[in-house]
PDB file of N, CA and C in Angstrom:
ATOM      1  N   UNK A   1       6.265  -0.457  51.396  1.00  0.00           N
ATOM      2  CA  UNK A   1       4.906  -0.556  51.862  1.00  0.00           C
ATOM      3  C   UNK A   1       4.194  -1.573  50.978  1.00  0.00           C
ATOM      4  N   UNK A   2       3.252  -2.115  51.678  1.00  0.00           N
ATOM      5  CA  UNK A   2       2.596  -2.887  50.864  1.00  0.00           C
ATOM      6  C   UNK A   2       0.819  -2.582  51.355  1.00  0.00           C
ATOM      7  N   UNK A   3       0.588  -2.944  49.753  1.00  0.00           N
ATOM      8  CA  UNK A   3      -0.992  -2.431  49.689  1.00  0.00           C
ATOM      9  C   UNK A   3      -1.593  -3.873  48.860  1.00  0.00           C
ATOM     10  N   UNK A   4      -3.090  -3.647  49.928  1.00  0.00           N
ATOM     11  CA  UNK A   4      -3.984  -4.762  48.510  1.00  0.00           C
ATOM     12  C   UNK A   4      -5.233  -3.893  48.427  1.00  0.00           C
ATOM     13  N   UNK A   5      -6.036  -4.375  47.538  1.00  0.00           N
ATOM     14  CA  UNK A   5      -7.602  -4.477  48.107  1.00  0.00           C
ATOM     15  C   UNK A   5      -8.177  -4.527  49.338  1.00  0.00           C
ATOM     16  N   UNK A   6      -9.669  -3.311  49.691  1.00  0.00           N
ATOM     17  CA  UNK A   6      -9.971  -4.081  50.788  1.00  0.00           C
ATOM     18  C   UNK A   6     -10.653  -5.670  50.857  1.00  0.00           C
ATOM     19  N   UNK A   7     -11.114  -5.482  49.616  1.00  0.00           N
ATOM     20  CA  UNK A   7     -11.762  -7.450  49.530  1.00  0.00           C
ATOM     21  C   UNK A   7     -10.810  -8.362  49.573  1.00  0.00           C
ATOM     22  N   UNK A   8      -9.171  -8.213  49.255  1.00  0.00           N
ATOM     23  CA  UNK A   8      -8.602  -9.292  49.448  1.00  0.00           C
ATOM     24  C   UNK A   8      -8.053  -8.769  50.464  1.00  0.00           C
ATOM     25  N   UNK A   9      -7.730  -7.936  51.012  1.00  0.00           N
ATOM     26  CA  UNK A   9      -7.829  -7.995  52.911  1.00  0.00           C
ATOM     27  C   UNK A   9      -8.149  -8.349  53.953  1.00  0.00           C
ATOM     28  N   UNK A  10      -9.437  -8.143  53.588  1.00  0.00           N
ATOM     29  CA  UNK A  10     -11.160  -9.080  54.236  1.00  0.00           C
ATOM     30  C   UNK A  10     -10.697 -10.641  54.194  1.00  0.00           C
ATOM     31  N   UNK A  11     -10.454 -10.603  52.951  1.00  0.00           N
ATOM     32  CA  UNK A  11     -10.580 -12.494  52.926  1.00  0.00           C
ATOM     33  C   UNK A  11      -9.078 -12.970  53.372  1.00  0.00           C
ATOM     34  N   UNK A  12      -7.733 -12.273  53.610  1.00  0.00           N
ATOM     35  CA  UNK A  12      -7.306 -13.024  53.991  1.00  0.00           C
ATOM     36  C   UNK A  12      -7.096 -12.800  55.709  1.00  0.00           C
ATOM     37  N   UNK A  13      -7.980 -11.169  56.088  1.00  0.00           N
ATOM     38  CA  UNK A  13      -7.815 -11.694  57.975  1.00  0.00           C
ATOM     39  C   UNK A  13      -9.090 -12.739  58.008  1.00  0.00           C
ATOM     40  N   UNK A  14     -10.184 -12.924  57.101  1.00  0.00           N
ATOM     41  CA  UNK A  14     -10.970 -14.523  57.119  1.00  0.00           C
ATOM     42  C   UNK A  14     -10.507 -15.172  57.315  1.00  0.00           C
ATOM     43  N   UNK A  15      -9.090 -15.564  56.601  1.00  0.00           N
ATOM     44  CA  UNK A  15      -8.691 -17.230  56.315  1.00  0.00           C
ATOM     45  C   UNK A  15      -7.629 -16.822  57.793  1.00  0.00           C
ATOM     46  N   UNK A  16      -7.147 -16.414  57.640  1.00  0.00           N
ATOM     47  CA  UNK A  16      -6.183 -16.528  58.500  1.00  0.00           C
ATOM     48  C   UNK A  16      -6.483 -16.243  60.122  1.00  0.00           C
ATOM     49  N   UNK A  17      -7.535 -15.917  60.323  1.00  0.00           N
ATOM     50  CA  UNK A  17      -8.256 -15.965  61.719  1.00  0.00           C
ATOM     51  C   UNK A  17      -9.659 -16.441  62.000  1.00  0.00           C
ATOM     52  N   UNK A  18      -9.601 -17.470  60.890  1.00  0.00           N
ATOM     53  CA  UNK A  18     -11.144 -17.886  61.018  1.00  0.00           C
ATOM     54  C   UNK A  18     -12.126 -17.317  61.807  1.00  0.00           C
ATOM     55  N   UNK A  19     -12.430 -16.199  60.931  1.00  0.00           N
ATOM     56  CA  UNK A  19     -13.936 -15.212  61.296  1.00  0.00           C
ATOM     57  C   UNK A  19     -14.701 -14.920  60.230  1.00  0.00           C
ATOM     58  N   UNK A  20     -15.652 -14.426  60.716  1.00  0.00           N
ATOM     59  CA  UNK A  20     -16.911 -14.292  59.445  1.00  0.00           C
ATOM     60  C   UNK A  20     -16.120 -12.974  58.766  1.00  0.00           C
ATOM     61  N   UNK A  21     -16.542 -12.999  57.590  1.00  0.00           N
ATOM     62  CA  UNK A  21     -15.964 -11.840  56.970  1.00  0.00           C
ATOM     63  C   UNK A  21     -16.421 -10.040  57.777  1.00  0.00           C
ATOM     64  N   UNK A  22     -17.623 -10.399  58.056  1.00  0.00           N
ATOM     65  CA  UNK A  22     -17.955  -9.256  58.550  1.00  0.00           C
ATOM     66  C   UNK A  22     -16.871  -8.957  59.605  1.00  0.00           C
ATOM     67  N   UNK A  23     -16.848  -9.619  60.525  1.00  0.00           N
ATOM     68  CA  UNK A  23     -15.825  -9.446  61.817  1.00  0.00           C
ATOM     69  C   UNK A  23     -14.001  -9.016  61.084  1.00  0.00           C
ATOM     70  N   UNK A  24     -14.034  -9.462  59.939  1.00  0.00           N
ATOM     71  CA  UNK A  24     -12.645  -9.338  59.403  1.00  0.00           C
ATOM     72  C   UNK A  24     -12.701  -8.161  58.987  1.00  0.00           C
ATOM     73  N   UNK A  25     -13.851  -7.540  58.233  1.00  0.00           N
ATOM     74  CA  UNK A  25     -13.941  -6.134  57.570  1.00  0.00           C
ATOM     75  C   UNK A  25     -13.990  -5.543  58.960  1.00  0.00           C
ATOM     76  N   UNK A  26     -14.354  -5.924  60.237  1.00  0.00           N
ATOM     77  CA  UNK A  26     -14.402  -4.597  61.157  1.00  0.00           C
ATOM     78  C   UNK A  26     -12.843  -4.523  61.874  1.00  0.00           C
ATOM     79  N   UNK A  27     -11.978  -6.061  61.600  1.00  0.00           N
ATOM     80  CA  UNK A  27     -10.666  -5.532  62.122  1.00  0.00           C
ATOM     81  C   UNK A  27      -9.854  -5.139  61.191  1.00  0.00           C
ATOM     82  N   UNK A  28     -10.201  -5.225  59.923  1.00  0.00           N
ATOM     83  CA  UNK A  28      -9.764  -4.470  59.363  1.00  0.00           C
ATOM     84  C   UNK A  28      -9.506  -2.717  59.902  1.00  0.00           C
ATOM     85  N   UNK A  29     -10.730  -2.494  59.607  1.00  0.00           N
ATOM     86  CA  UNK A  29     -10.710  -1.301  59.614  1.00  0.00           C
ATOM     87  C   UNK A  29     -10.781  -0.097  60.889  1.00  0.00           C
ATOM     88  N   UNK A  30     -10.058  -1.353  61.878  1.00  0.00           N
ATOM     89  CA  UNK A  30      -9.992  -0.896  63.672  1.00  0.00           C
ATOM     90  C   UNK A  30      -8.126  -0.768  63.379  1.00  0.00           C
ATOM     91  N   UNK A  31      -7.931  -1.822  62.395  1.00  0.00           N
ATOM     92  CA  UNK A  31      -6.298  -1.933  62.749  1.00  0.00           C
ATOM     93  C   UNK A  31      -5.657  -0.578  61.601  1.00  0.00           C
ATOM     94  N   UNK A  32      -6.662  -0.160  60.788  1.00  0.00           N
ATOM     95  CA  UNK A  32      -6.290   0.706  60.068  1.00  0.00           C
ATOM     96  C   UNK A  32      -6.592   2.349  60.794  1.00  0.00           C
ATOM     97  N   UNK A  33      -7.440   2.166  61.687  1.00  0.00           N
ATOM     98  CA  UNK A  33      -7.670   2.999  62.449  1.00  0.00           C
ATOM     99  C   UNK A  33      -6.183   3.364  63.815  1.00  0.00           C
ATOM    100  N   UNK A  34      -5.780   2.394  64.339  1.00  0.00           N
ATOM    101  CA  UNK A  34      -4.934   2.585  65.135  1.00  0.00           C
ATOM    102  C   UNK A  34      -3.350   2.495  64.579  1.00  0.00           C
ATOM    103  N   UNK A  35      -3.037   2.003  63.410  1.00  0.00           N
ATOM    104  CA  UNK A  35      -2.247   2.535  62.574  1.00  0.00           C
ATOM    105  C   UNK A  35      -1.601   3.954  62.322  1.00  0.00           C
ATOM    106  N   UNK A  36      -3.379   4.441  61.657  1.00  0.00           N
ATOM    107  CA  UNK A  36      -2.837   5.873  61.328  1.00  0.00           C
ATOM    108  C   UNK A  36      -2.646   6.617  62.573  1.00  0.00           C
ATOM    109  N   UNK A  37      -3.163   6.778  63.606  1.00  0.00           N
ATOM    110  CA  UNK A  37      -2.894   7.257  64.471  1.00  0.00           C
ATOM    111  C   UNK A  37      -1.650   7.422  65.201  1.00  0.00           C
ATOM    112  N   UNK A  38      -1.356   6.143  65.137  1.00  0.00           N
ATOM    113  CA  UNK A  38       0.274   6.055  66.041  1.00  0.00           C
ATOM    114  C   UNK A  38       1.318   6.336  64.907  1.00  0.00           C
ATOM    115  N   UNK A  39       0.863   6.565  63.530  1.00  0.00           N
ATOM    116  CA  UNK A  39       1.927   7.339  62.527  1.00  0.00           C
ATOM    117  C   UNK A  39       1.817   8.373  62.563  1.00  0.00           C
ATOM    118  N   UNK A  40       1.013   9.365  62.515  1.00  0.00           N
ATOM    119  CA  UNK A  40       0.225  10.387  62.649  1.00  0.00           C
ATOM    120  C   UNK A  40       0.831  10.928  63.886  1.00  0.00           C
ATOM    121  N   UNK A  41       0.477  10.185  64.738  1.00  0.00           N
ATOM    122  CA  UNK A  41       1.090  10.929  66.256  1.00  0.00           C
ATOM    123  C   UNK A  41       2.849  10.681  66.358  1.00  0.00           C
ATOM    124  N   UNK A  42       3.231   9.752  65.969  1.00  0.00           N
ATOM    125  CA  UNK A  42       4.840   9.255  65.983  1.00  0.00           C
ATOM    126  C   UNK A  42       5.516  10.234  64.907  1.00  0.00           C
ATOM    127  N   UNK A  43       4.994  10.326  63.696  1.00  0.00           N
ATOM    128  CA  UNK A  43       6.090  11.023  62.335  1.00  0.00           C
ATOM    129  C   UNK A  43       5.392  11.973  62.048  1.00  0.00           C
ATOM    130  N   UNK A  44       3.631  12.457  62.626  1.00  0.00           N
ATOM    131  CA  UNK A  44       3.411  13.513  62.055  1.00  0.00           C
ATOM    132  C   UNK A  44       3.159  13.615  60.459  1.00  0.00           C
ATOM    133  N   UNK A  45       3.183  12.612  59.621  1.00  0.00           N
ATOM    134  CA  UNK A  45       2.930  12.585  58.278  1.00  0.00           C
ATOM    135  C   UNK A  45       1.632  11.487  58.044  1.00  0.00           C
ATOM    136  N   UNK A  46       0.894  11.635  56.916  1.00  0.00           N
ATOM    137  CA  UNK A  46      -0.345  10.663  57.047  1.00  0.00           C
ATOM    138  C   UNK A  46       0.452   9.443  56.367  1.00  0.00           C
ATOM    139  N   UNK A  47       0.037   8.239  57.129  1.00  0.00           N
ATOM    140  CA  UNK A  47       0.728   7.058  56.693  1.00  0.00           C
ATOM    141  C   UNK A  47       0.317   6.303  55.265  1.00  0.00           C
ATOM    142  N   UNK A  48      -0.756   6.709  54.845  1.00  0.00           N
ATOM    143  CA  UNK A  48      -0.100   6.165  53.443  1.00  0.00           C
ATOM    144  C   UNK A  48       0.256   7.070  51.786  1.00  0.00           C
ATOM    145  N   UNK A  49       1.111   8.176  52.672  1.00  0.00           N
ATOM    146  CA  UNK A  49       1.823   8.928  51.683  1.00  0.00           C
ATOM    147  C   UNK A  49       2.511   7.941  50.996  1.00  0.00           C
ATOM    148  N   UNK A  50       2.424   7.883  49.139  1.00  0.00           N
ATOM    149  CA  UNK A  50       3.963   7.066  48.886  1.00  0.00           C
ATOM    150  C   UNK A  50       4.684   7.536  48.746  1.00  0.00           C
ATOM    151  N   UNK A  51       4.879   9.060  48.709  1.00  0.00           N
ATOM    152  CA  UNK A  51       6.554   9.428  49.060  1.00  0.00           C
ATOM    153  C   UNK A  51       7.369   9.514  49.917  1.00  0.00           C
ATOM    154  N   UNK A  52       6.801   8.763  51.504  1.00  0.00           N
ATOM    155  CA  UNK A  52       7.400   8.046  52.236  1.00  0.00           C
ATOM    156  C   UNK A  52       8.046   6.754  52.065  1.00  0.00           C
ATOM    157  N   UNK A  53       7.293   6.358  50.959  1.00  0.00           N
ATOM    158  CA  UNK A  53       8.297   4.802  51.227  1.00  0.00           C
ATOM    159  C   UNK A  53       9.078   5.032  49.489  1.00  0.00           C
ATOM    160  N   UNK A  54      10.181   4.182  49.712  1.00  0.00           N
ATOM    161  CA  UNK A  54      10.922   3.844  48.311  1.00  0.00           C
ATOM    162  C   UNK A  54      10.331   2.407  47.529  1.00  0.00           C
ATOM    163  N   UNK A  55       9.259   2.092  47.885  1.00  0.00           N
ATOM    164  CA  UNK A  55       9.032   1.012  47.470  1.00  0.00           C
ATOM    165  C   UNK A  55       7.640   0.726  48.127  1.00  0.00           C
ATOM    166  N   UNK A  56       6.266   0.232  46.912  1.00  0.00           N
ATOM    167  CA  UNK A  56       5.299   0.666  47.249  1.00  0.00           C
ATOM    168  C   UNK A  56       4.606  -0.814  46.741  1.00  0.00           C
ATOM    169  N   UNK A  57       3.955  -2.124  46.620  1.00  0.00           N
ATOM    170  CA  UNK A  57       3.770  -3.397  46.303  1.00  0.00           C
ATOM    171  C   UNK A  57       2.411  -3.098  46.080  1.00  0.00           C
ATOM    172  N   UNK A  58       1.552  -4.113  45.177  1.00  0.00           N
ATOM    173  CA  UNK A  58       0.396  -4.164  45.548  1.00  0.00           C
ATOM    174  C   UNK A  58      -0.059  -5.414  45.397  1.00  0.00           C
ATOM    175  N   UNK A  59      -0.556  -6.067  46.750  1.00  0.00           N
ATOM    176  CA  UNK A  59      -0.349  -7.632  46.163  1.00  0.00           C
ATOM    177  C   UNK A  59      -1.619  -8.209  46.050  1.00  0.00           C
ATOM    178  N   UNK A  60      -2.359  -7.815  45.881  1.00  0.00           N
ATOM    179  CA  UNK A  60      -3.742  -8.536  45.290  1.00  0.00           C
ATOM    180  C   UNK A  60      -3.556 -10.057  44.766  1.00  0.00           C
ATOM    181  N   UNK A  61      -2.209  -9.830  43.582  1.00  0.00           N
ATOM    182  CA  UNK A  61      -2.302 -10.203  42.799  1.00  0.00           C
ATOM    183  C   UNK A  61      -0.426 -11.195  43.160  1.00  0.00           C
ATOM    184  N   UNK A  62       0.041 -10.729  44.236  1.00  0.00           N
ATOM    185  CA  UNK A  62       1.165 -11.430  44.520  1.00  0.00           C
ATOM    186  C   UNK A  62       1.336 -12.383  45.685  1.00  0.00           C
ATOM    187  N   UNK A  63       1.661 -13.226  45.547  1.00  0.00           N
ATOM    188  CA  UNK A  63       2.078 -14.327  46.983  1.00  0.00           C
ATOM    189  C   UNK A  63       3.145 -14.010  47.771  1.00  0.00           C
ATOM    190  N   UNK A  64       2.828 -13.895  48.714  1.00  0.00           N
ATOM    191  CA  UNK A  64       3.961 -13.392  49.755  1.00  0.00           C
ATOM    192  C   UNK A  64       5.542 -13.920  49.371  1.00  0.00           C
ATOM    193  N   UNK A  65       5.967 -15.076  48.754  1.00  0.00           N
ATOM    194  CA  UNK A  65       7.147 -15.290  48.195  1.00  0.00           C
ATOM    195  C   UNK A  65       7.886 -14.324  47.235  1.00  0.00           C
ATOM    196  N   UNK A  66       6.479 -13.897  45.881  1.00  0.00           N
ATOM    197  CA  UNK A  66       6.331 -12.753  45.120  1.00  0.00           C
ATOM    198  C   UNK A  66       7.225 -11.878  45.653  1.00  0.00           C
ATOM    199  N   UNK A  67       6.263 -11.045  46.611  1.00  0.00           N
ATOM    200  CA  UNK A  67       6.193  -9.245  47.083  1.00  0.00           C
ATOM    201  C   UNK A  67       7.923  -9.919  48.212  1.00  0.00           C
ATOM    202  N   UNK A  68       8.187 -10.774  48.674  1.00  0.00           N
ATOM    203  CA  UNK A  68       9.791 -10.549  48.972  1.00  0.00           C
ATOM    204  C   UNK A  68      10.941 -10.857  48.064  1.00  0.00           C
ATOM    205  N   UNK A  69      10.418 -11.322  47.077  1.00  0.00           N
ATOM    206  CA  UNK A  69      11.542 -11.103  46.041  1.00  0.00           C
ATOM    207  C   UNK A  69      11.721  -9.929  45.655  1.00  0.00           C
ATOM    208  N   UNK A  70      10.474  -9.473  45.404  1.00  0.00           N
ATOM    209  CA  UNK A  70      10.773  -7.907  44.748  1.00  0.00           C
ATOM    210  C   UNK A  70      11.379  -7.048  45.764  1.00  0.00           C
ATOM    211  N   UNK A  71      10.996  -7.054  46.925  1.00  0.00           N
ATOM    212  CA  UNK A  71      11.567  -6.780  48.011  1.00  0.00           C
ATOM    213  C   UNK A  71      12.862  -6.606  48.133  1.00  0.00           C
ATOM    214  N   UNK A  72      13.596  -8.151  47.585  1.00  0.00           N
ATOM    215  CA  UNK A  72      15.026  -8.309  47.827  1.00  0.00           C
ATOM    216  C   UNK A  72      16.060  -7.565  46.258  1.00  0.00           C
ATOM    217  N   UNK A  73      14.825  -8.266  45.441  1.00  0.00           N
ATOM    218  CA  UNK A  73      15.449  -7.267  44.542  1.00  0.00           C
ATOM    219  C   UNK A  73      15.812  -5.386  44.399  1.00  0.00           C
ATOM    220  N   UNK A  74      14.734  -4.945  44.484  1.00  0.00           N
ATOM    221  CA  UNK A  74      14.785  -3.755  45.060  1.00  0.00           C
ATOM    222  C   UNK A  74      16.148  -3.066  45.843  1.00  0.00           C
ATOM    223  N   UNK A  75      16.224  -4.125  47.068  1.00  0.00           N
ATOM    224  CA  UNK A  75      17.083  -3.158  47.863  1.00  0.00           C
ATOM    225  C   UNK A  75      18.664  -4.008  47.238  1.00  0.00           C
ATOM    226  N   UNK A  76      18.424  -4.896  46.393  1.00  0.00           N
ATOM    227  CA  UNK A  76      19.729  -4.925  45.616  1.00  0.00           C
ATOM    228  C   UNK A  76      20.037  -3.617  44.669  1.00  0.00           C
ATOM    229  N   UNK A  77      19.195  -3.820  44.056  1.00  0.00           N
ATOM    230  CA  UNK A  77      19.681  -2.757  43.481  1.00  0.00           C
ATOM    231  C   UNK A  77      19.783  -0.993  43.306  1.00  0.00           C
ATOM    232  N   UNK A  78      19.761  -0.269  45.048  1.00  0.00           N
ATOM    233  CA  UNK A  78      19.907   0.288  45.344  1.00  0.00           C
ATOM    234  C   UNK A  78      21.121   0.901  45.524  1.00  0.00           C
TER     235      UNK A  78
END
């Protein structure tokens, strides 16, 4: 699983769908809305338990190249 901030969330559905931030904080929090639901309704567990996942990121602070190395590392060394 991977987790950030909601401010660097915001700013990157900004950049990446050129919208006002406001509009990004509200899909944000529409896509986090229909998320839990279809986990919720599909597995029955709340989706951001971390003892569902074996592997939990937080990338605020990582570049997507980052968070798949660790990624790859990880399931190496499993």
């Amino acid at each position: 699983m991977t987790v950030a901030s909601d401010r660097v969330r915001i700013l990157r559905i900004h950049e990446a769908l050129s919208v006002p931030e406001a509009e990004a904080k509200e899909a944000m929090h529409r896509f986090d809305a229909e998320q839990k639901a279809y986990f919720e309704q599909t597995y029955h567990r709340h989706w951001l338990s971390p003892k569902l996942y074996d592997l939990c990121l937080t990338t605020d602070h990582l570049k997507p190249a980052e968070a798949s190395h660790l990624v790859c590392e990880a399931a190496r060394q499993r």
